[in-house]
N, C-alpha and C. Protein backbone atom coordinates (compact mmCIF):
# COMPACT_ATOMS: atom_id res chain seq x y z
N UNK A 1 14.82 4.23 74.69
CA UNK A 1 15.39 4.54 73.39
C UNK A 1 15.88 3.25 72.74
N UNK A 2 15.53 3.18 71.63
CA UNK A 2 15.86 1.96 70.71
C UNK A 2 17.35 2.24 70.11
N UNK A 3 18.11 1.56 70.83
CA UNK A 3 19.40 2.24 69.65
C UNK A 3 19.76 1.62 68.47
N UNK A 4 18.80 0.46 67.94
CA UNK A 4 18.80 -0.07 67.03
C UNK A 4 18.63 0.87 65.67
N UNK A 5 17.78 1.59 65.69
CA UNK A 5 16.73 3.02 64.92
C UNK A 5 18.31 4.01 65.00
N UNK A 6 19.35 3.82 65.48
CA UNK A 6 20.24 4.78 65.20
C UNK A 6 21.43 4.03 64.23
N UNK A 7 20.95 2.68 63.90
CA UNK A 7 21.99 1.87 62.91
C UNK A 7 21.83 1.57 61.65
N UNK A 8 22.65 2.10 60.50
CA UNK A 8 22.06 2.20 59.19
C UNK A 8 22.41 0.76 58.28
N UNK A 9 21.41 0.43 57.69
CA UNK A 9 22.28 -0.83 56.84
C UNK A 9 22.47 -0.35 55.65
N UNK A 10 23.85 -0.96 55.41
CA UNK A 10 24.15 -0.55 53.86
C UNK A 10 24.48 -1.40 52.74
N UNK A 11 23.66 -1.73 51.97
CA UNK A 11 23.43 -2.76 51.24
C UNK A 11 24.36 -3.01 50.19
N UNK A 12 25.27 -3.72 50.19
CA UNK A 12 26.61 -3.79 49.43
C UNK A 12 28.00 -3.10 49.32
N UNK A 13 28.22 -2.75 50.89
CA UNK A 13 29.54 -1.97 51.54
C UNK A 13 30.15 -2.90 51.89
N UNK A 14 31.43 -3.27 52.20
CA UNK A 14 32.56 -2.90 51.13
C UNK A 14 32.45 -3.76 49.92
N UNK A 15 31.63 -5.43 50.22
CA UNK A 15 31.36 -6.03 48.80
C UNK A 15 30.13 -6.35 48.53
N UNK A 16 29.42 -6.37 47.66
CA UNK A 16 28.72 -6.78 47.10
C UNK A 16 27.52 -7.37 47.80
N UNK A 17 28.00 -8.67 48.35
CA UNK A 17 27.39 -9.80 49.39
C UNK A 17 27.34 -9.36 50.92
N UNK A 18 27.95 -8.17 51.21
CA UNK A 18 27.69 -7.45 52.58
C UNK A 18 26.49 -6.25 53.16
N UNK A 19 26.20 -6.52 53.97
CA UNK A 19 25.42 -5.35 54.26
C UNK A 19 25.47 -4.65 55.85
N UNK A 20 26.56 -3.69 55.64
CA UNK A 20 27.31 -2.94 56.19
C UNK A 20 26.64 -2.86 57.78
N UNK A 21 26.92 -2.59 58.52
CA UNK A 21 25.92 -1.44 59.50
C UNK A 21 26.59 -0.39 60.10
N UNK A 22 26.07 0.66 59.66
CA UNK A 22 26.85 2.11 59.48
C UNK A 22 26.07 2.71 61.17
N UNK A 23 27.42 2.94 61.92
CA UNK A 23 26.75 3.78 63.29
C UNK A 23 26.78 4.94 62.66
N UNK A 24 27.03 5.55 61.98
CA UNK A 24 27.25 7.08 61.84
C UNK A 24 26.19 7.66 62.90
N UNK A 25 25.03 7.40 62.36
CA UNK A 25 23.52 8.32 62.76
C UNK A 25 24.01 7.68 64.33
N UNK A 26 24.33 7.07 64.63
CA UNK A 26 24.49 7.06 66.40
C UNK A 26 25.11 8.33 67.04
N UNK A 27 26.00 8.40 65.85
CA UNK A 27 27.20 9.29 66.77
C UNK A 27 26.84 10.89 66.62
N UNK A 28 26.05 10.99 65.32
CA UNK A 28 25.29 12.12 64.96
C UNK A 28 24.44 12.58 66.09
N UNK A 29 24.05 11.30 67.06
CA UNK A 29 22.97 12.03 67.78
C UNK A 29 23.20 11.67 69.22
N UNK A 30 23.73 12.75 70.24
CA UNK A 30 23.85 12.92 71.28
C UNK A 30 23.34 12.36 72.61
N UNK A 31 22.19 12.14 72.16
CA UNK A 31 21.38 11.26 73.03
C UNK A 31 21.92 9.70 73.01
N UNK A 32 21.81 9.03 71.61
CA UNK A 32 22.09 8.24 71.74
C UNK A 32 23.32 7.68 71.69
N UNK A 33 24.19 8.38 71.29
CA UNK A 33 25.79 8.00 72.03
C UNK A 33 25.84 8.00 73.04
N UNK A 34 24.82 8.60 74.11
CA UNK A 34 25.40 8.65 75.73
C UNK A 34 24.64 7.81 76.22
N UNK A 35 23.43 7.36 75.66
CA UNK A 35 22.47 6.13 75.83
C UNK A 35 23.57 4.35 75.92
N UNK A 36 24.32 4.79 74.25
CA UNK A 36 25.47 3.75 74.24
C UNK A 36 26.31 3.35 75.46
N UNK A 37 26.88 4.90 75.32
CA UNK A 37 27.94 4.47 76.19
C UNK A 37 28.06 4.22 78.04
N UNK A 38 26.47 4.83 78.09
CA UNK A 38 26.46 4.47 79.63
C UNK A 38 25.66 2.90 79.46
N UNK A 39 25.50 2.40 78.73
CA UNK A 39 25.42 0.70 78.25
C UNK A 39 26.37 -0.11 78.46
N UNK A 40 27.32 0.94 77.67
CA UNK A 40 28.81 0.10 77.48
C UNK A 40 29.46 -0.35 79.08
N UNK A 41 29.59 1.13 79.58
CA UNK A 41 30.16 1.09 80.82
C UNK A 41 29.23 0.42 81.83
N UNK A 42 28.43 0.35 81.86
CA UNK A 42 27.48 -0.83 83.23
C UNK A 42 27.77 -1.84 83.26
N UNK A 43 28.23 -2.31 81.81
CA UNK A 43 28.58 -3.88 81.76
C UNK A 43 30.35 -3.98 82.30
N UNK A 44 31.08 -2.74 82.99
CA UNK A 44 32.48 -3.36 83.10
C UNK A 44 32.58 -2.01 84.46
N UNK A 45 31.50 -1.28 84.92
CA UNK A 45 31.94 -0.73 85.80
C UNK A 45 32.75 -1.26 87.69
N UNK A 46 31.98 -2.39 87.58
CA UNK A 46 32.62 -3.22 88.41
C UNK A 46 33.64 -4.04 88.70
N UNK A 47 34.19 -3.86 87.45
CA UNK A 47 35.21 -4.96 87.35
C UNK A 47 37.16 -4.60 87.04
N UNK A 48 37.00 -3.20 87.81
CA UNK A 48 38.01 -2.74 88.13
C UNK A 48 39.39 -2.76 87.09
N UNK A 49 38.82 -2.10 85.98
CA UNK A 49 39.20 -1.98 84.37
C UNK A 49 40.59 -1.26 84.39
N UNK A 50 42.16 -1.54 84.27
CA UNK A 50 42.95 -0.35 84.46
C UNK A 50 43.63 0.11 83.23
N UNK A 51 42.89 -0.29 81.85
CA UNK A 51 43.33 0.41 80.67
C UNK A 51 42.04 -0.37 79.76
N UNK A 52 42.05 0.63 78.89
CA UNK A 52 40.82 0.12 77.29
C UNK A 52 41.80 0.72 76.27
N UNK A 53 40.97 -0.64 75.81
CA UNK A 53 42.08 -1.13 73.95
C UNK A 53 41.02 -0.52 73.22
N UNK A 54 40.84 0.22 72.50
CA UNK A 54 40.27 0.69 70.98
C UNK A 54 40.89 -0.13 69.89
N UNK A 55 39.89 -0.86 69.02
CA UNK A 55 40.38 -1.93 67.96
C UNK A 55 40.31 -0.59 66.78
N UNK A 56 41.32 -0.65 65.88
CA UNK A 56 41.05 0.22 64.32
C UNK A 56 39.97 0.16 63.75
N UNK A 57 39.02 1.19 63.42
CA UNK A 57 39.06 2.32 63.92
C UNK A 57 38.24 2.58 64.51
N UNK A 58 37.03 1.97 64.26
CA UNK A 58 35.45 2.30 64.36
C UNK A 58 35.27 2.07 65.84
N UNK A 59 36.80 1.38 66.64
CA UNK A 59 36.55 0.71 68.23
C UNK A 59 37.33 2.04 68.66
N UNK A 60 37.81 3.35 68.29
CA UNK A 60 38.23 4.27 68.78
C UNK A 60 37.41 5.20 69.28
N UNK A 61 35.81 5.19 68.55
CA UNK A 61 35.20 6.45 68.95
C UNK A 61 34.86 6.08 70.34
N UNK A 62 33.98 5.02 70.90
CA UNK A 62 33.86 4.77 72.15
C UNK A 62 35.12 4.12 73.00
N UNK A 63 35.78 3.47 72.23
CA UNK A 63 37.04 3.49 73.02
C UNK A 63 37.29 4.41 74.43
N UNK A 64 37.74 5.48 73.64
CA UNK A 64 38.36 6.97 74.55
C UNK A 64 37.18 7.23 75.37
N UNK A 65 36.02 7.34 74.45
CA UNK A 65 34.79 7.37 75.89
C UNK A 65 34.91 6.67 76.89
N UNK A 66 34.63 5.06 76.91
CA UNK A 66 34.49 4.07 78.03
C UNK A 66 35.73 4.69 78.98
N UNK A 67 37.11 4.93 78.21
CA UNK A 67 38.64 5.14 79.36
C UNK A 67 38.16 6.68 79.70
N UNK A 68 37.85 7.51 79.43
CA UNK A 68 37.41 8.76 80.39
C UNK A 68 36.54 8.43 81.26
N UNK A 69 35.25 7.56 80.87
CA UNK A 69 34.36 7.32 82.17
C UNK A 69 34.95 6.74 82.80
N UNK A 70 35.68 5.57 82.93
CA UNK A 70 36.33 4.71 83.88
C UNK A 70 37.36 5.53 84.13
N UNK A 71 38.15 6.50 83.70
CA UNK A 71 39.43 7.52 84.15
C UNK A 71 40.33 6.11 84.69
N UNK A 72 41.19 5.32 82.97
CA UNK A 72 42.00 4.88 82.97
C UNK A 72 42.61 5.37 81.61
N UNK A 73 43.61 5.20 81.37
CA UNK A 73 44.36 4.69 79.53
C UNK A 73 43.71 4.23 78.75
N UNK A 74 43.70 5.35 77.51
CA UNK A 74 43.15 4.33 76.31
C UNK A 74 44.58 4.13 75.62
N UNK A 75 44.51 2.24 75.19
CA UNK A 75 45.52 1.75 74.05
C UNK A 75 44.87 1.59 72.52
N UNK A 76 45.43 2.19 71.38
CA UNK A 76 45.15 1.89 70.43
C UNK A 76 45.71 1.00 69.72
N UNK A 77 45.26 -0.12 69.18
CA UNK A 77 45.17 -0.92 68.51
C UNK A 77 44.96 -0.62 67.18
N UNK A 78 46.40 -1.00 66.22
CA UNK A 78 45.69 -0.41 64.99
C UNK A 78 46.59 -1.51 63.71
N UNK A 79 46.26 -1.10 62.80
CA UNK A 79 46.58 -1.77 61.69
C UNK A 79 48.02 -2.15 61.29
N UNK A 80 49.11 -2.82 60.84
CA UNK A 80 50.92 -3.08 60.84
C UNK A 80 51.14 -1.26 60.16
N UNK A 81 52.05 -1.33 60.58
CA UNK A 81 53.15 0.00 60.04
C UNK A 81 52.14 1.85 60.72
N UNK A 82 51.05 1.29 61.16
CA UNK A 82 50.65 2.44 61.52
C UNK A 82 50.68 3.73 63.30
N UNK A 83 51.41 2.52 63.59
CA UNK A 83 51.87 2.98 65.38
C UNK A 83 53.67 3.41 65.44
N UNK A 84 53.95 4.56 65.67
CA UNK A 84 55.43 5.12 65.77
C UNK A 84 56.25 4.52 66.28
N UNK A 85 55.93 3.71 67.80
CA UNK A 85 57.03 3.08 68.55
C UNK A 85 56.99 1.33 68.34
N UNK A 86 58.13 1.23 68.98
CA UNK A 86 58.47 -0.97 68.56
C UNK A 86 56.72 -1.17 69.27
N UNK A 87 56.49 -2.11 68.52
CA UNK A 87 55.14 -3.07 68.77
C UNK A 87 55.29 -4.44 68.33
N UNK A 88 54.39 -5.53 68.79
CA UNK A 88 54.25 -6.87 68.34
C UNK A 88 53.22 -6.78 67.69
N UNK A 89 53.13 -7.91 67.11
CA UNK A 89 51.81 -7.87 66.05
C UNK A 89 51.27 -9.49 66.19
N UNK A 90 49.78 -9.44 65.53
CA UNK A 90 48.96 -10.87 65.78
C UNK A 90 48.41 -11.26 64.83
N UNK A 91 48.57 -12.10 63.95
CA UNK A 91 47.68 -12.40 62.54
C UNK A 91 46.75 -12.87 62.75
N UNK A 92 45.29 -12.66 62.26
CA UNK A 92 44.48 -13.84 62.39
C UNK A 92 43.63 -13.66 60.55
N UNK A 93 42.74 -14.73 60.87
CA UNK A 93 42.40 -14.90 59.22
C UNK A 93 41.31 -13.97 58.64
N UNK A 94 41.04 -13.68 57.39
CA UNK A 94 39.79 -12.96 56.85
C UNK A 94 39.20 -13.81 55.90
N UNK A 95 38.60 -13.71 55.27
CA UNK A 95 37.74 -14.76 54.62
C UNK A 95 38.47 -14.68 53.42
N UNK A 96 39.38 -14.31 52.64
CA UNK A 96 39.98 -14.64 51.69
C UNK A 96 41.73 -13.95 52.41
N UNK A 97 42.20 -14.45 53.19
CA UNK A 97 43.90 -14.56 53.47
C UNK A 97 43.76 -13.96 54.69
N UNK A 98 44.92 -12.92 55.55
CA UNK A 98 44.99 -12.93 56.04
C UNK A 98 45.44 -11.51 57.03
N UNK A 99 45.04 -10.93 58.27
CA UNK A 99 45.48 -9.61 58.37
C UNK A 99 46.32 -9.51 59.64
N UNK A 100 46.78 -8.49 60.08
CA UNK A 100 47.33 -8.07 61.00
C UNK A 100 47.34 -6.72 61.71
N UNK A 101 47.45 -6.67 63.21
CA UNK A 101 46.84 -5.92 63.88
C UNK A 101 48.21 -5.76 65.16
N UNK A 102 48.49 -4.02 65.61
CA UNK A 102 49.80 -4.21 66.19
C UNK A 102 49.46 -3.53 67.33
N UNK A 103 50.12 -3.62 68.60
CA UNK A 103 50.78 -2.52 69.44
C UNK A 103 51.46 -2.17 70.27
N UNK A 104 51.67 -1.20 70.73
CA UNK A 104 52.98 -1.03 71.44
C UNK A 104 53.44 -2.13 72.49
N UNK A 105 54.55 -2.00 72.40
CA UNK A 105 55.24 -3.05 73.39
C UNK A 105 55.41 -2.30 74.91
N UNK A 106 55.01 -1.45 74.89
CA UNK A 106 55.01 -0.82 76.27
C UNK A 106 53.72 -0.37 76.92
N UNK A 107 52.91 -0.87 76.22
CA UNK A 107 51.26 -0.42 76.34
C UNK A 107 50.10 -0.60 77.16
N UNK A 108 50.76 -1.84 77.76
CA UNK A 108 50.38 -2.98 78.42
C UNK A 108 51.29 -3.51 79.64
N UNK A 109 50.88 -3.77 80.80
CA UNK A 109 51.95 -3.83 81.87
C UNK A 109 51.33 -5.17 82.23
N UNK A 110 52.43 -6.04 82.87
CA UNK A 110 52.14 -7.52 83.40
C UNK A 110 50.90 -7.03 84.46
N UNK A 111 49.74 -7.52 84.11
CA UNK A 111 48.68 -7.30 85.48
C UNK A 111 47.32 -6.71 85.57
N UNK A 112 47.84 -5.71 84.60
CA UNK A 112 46.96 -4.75 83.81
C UNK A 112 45.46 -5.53 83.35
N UNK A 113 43.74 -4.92 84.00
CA UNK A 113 43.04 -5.50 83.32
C UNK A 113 42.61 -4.73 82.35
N UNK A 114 42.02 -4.82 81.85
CA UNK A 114 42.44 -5.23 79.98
C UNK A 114 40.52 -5.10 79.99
N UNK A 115 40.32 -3.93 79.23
CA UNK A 115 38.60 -3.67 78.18
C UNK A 115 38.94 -3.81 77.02
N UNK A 116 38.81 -4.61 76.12
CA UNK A 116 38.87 -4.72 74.76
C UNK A 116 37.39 -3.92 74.09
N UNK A 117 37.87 -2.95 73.18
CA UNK A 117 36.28 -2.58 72.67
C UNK A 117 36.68 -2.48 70.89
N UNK A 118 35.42 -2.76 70.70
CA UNK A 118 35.55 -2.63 68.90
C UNK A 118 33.96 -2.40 68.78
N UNK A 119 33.77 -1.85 67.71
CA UNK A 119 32.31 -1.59 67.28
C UNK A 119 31.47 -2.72 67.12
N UNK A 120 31.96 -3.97 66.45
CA UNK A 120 31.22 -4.92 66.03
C UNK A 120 32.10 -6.35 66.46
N UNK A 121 31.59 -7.41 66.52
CA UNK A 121 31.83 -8.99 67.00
C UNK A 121 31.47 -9.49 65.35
N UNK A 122 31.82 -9.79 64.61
CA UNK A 122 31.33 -10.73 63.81
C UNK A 122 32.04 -12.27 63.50
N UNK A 123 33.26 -11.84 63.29
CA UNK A 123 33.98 -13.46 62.91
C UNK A 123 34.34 -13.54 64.17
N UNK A 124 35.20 -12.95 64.72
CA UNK A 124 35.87 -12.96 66.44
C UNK A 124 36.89 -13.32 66.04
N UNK A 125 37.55 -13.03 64.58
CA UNK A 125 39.23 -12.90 64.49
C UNK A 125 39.85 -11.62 65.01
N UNK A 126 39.28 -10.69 64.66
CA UNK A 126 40.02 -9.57 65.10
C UNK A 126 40.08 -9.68 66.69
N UNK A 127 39.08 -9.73 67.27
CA UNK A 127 38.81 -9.96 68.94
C UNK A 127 40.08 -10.59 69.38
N UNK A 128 40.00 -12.28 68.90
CA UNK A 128 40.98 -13.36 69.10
C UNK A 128 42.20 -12.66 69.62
N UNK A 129 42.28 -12.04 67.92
CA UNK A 129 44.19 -11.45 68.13
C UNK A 129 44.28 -10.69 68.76
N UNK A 130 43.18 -9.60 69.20
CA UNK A 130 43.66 -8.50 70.53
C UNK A 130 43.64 -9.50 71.54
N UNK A 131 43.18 -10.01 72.21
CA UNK A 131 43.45 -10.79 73.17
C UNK A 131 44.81 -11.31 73.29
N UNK A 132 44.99 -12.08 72.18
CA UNK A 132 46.54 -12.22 72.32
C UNK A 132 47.28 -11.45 72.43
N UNK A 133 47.20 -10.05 71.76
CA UNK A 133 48.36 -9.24 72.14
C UNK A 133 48.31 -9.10 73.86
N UNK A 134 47.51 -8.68 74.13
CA UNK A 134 47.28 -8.77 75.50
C UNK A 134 47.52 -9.52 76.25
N UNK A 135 47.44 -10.58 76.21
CA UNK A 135 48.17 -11.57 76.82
C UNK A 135 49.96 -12.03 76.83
N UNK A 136 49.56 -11.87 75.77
CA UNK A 136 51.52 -11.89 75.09
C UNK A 136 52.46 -10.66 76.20
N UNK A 137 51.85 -9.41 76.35
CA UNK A 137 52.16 -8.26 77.06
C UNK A 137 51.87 -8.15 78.86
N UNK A 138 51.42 -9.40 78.93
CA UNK A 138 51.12 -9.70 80.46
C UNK A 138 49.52 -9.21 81.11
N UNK A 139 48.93 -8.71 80.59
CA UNK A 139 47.50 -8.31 80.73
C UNK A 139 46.66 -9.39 80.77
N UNK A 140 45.61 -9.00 81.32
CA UNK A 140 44.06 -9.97 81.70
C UNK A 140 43.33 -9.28 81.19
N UNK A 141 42.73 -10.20 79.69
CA UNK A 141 41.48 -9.41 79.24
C UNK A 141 40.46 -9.94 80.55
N UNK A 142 39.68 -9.17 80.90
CA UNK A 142 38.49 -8.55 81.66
C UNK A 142 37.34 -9.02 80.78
N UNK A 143 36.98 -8.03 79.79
CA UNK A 143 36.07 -7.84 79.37
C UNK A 143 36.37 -7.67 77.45
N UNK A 144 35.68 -8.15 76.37
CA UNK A 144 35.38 -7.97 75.62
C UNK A 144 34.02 -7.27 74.79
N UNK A 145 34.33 -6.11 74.73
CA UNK A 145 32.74 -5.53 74.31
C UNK A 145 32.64 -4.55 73.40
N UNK A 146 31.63 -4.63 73.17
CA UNK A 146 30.90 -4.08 71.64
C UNK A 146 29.66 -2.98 71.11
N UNK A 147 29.41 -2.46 70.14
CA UNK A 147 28.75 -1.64 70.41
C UNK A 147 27.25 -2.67 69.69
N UNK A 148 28.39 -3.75 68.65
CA UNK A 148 26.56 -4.87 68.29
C UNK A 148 27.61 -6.16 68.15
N UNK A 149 27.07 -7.28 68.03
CA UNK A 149 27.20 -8.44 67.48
C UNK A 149 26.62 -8.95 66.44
N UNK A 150 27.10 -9.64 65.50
CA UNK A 150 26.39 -10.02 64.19
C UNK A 150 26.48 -11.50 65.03
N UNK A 151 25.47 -12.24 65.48
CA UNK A 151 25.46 -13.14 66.28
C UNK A 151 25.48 -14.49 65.51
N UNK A 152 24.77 -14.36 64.34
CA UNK A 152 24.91 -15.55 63.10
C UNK A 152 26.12 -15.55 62.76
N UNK A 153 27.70 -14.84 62.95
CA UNK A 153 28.67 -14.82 62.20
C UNK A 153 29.21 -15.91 63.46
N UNK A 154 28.95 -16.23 64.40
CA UNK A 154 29.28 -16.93 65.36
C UNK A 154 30.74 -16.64 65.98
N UNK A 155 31.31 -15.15 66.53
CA UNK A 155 32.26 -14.37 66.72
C UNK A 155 32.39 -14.79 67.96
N UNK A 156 31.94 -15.78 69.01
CA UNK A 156 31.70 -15.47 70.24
C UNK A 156 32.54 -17.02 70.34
N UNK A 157 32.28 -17.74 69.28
CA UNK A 157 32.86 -18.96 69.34
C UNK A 157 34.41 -18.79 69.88
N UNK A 158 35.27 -17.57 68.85
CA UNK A 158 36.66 -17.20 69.00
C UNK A 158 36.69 -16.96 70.64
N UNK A 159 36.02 -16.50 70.98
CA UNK A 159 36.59 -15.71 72.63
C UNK A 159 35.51 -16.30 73.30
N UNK A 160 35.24 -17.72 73.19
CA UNK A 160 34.85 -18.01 74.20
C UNK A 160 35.37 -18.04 75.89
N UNK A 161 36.45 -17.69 75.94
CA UNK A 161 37.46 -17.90 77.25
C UNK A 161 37.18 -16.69 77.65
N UNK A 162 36.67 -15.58 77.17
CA UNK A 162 36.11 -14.52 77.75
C UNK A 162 34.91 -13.99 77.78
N UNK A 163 34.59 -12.80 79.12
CA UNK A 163 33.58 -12.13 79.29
C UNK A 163 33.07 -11.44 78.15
N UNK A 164 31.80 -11.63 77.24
CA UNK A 164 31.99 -10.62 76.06
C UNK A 164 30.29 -10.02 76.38
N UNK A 165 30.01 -8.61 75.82
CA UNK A 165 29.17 -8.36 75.98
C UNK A 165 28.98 -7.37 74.44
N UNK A 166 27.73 -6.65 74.57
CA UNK A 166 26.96 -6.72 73.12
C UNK A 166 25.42 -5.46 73.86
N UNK A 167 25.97 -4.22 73.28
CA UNK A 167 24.83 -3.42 73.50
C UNK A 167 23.40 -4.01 72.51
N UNK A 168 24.11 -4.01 70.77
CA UNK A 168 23.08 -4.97 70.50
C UNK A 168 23.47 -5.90 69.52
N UNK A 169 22.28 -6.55 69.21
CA UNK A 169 22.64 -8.22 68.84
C UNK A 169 21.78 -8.40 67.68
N UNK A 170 22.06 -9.15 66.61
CA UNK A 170 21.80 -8.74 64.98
C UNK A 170 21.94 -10.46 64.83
């Protein structure tokens, strides 16, 4: 199965000069979400994972998947002001200023290894700053992974200090 054929491009989402890539039709189709996600998980079943981070939002749908197959914790990772309890937060840059990304201060235990997942790799700012939170909270990112990489955005440069992997690569 090509899971490429399940990724839509969308030609001027959110600006103009972008061209989106919409999983929807992945998730629409059963086969190939479980095609994904037993992808996802081969690349970290060995490596003795004891919580996964879901990045906002699009890193939530497989998120919770990968932490049921592995039967650990999923942490969400999500945008400032949107998590109930005290959290730290991590800025990193966007191509015109700058964003931030928070979470709980109890979420994360000194020791803890650490699956970072998000849908896409492109700049490797967002990546960067989960890592840091993670680290900041005493955790070992493990693994960084994805459902694609935009590999020309050169995202891999940011986390080079980590394991990163890439169902697919654009």
């Amino acid at each position: 199965m090509n899971l490429k054929n399940y990724i839509r491009d969308i030609q001027g989402f959110p600006k103009k000069e972008i061209v989106f890539k919409d999983i929807t039709p992945l998730l629409l189709d059963p086969q190939a979400t479980q095609k994904c996600l037993e992808e996802l998980v081969n690349a970290v079943k060995d490596l003795q994972i004891t919580t996964v981070i879901g990045v906002e939002s699009r890193g939530f749908f497989f998120g919770t998947l990968l932490a049921q197959q592995l039967n650990v914790g999923f942490v969400p990772v999500r945008k400032p002001k949107k998590l109930p309890y005290e959290t730290i937060s991590a800025t990193y840059a966007l191509e015109y200023g700058t964003d931030s990304l928070e979470i709980h201060i109890d979420a994360i235990k000194k020791g803890d290894r650490v699956l970072i997942h998000d849908d896409v790799l492109a700049t490797g700012g967002t990546a960067a700053a989960v890592c840091e939170l993670v680290e900041r909270l005493g955790g070992i990112v493990v693994q960084c992974n994805f459902l694609m990489e935009l590999s020309f955005l050169n995202g891999r440069d940011k986390i080079k200090n980590y394991d990163t992997f890439a169902v697919l690569t654009y």
